[in-house]
Protein backbone atom coordinates (compact mmCIF):
# COMPACT_ATOMS: atom_id res chain seq x y z
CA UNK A 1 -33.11 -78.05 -157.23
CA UNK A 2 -35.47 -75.89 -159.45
CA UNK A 3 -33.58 -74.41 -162.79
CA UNK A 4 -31.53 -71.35 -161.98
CA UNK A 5 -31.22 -69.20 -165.14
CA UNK A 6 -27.82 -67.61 -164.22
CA UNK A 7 -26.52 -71.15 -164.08
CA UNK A 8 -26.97 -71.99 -167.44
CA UNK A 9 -24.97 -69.49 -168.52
CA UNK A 10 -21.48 -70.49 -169.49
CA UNK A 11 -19.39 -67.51 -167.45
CA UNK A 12 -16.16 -68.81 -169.25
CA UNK A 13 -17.45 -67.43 -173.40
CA UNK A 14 -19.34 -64.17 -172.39
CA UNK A 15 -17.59 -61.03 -172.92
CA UNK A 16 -17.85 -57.72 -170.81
CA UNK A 17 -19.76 -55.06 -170.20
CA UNK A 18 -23.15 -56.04 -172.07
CA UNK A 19 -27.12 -56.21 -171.59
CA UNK A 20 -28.72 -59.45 -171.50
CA UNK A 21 -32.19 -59.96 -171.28
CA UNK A 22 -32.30 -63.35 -169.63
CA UNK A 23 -35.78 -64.22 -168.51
CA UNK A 24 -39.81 -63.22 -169.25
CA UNK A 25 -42.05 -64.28 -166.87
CA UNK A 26 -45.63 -64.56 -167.11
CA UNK A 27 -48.13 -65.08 -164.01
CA UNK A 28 -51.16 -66.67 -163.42
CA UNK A 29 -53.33 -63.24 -163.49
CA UNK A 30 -51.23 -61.94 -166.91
CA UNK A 31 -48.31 -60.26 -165.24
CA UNK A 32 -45.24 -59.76 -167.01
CA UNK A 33 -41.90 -59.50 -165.50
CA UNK A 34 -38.72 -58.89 -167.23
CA UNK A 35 -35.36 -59.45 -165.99
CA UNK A 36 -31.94 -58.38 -167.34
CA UNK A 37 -28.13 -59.24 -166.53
CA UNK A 38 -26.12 -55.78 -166.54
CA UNK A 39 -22.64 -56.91 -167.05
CA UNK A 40 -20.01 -54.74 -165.82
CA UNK A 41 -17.25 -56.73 -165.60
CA UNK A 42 -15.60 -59.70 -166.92
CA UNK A 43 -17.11 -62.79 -164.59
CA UNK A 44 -13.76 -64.72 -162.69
CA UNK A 45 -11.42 -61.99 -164.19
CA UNK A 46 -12.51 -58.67 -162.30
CA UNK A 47 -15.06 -57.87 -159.43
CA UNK A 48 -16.58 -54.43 -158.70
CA UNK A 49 -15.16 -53.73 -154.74
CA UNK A 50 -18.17 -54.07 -152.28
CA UNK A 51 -18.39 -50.61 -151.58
CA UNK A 52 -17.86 -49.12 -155.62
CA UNK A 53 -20.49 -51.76 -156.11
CA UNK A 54 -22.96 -50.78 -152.95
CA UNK A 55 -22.63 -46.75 -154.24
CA UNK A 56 -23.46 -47.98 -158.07
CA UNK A 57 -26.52 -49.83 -156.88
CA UNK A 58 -27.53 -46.65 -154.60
CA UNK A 59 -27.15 -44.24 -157.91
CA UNK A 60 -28.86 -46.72 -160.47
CA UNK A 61 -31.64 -47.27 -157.90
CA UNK A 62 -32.64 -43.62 -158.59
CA UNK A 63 -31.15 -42.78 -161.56
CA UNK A 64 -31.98 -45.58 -163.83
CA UNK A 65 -35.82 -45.03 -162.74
CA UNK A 66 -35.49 -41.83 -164.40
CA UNK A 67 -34.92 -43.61 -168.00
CA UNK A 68 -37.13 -46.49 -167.66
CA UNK A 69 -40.58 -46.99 -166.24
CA UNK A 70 -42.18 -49.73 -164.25
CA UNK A 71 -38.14 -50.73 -162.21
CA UNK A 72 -39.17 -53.34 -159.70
CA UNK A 73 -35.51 -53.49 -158.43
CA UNK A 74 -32.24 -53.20 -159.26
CA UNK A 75 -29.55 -56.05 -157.41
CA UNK A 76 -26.30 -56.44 -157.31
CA UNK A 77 -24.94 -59.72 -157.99
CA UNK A 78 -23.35 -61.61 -155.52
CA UNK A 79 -20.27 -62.33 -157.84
CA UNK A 80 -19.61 -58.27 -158.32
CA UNK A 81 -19.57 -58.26 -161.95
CA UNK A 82 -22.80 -56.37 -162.17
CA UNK A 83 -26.52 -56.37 -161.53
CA UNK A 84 -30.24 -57.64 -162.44
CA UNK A 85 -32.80 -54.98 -163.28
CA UNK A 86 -35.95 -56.29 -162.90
CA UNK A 87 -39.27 -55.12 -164.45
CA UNK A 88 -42.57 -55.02 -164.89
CA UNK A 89 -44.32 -55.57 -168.85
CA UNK A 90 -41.79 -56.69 -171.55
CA UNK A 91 -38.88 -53.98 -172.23
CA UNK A 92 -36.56 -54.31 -175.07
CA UNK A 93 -32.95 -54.61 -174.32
CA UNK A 94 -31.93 -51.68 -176.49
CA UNK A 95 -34.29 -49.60 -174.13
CA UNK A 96 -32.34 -50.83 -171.18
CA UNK A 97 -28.75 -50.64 -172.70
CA UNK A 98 -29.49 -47.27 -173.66
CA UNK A 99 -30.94 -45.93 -170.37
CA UNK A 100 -28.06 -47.53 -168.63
CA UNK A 101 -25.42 -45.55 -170.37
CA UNK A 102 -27.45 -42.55 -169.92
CA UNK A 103 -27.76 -43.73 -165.70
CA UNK A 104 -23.93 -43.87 -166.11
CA UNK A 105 -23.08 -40.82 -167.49
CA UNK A 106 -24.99 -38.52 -164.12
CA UNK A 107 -23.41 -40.92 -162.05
CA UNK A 108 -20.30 -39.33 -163.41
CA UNK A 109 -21.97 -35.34 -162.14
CA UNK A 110 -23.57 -36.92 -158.86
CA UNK A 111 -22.17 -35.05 -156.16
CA UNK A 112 -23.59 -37.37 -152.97
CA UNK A 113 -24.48 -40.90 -152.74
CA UNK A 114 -28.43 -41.06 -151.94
CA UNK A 115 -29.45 -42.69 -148.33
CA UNK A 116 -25.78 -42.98 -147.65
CA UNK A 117 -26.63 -43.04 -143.95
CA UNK A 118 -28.00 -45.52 -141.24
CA UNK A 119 -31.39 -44.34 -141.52
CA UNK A 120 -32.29 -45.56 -144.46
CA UNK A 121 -29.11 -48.26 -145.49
CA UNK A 122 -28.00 -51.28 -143.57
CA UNK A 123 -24.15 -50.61 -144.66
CA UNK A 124 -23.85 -46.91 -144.73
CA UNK A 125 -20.34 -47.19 -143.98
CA UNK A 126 -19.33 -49.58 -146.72
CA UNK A 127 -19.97 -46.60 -149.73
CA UNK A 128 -17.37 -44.98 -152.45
CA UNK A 129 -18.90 -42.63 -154.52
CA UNK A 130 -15.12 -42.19 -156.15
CA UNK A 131 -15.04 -45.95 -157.00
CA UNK A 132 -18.62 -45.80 -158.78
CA UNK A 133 -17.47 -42.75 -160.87
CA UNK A 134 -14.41 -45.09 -161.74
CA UNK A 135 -16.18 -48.18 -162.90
CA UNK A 136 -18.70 -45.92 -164.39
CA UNK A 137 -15.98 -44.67 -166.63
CA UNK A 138 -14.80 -47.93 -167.28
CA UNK A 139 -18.11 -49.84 -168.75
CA UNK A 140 -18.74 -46.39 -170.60
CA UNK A 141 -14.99 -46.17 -172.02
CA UNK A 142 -15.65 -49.89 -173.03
CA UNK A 143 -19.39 -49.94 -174.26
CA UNK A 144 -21.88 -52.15 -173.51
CA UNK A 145 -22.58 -54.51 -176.19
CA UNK A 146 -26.14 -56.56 -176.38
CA UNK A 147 -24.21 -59.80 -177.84
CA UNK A 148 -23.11 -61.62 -174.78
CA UNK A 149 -20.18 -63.18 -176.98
CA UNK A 150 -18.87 -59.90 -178.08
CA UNK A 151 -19.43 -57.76 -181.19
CA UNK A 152 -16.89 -59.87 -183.05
């Protein structure tokens, strides 16, 4: 099997919420693509519940656009503790960190979920705007850090 990034990181040390960038790649024609590990919650100690986590990704996916140019996606991770925000061109993590928070604080105004209906999601049903306002609050109240290992 072909090295998977994520896997090298030891789950067990890191401390949440931070901002990791954790991979530049560069292709054959000079394309550069950055990707990022937005932390939310501490990995096999607390998961973000499918559906605060499905309305979070919804939000971001507009939201965080708004703050930083060039998004080619933003996914949640299958473990629930956060997301990847991929890129195009190199972007510095304090960029991202700091457009997050901003993402995170007009989550906490939004008043609908965006394509919160069959149409145009696959799980319409499975949405809680209330739970993405909550864990929202939560990384906010707790700050992101850019040290994986804490700000110790």
């Amino acid at each position: 099997m072909k090295n998977v990034e994520s896997f090298e990181l030891d789950h067990r040390n890191v401390v949440a919420p931070y901002v990791r960038k954790c991979g530049v790649l560069k292709g054959e024609k000079g394309d550069i693509v950055t990707k990022f590990d937005l932390r939310f919650t501490q990995p096999n100690k607390e998961a973000i519940p499918t559906a605060s986590l499905h309305a979070l990704e919804h939000l971001l996916a507009g939201i965080l656009r708004e703050h930083i140019d060039n998004i080619i996606d933003i996914s949640p991770m299958g473990c629930r503790t956060g997301f990847y925000l991929t890129v195009f061109a190199e972007e510095n993590v304090e960029n991202v960190k700091i457009a997050l928070e901003k993402s995170l604080k007009e989550i906490l105004n939004a008043e609908e979920i965006p394509a919160a209906n069959d149409l145009q999601c696959g799980n319409y049903r499975d949405l809680s705007l209330f739970g993405a306002k909550e864990y929202a609050k939560y990384v906010l109240k707790k700050g992101f850090s850019t040290n994986i290992y804490g700000d110790k």
